[in-house]
Protein backbone atom coordinates (compact mmCIF):
# COMPACT_ATOMS: atom_id res chain seq x y z
CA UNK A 1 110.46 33.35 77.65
CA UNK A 2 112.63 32.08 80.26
CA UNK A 3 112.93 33.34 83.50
CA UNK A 4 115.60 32.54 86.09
CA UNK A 5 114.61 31.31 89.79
CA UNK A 6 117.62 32.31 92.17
CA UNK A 7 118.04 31.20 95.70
CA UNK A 8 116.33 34.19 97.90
CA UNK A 9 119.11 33.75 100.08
CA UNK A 10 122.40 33.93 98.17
CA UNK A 11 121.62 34.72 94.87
CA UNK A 12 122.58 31.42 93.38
CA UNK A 13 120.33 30.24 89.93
CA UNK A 14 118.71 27.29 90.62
CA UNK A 15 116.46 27.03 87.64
CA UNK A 16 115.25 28.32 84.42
CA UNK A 17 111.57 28.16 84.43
CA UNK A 18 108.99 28.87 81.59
CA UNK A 19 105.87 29.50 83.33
CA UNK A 20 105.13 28.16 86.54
CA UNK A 21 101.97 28.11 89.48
CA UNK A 22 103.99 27.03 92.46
CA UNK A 23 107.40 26.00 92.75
CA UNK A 24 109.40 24.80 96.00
CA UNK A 25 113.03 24.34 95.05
CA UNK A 26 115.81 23.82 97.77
CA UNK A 27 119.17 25.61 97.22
CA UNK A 28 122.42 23.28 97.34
CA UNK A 29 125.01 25.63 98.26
CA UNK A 30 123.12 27.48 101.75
CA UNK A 31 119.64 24.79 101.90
CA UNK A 32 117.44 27.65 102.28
CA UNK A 33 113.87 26.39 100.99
CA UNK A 34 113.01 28.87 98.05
CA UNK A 35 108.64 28.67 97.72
CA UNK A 36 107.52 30.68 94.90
CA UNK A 37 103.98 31.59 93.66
CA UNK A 38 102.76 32.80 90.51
CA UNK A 39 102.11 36.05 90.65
CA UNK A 40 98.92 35.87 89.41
CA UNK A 41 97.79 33.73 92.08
CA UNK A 42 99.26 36.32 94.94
CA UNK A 43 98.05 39.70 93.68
CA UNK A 44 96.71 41.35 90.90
CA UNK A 45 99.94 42.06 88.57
CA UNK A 46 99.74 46.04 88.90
CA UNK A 47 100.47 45.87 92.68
CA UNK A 48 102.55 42.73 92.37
CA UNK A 49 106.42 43.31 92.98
CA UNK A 50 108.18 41.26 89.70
CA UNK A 51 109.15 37.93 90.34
CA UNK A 52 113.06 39.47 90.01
CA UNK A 53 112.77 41.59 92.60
CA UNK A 54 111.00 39.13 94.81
CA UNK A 55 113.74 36.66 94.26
CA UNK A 56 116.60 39.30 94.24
CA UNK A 57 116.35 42.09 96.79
CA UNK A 58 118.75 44.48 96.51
CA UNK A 59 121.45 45.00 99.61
CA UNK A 60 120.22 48.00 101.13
CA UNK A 61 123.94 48.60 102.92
CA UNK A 62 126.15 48.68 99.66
CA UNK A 63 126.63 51.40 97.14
CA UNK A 64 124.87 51.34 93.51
């Protein structure tokens, strides 16, 4: 299955990835360096955070 890498920054997609153990992708639009593991390699997967809601961390300050 494939699984979208977005910027950590602004949200943009970079890639669609299908398995990955390290990735270190630079985003065009704000040139934040985006460094990802595989999860697998961080943590065990029950106390790993998805890789979704490591990329895309929800705005604390808006509504919803």
């Amino acid at each position: 299955m494939m699984q979208e890498v977005r910027c950590g920054h602004c949200g943009r997609k970079l890639a669609a990835v299908c398995g990955f153990t390290e990735l270190q992708i630079k985003c065009p639009r704000c040139r934040t360096l985006n460094h990802l593991k595989a999860e697998s390699l961080l943590t065990s997967p029950a106390s790993a955070p998805s890789l979704q809601e490591a990329l895309c961390p929800r705005n604390r300050s808006s509504p919803g």
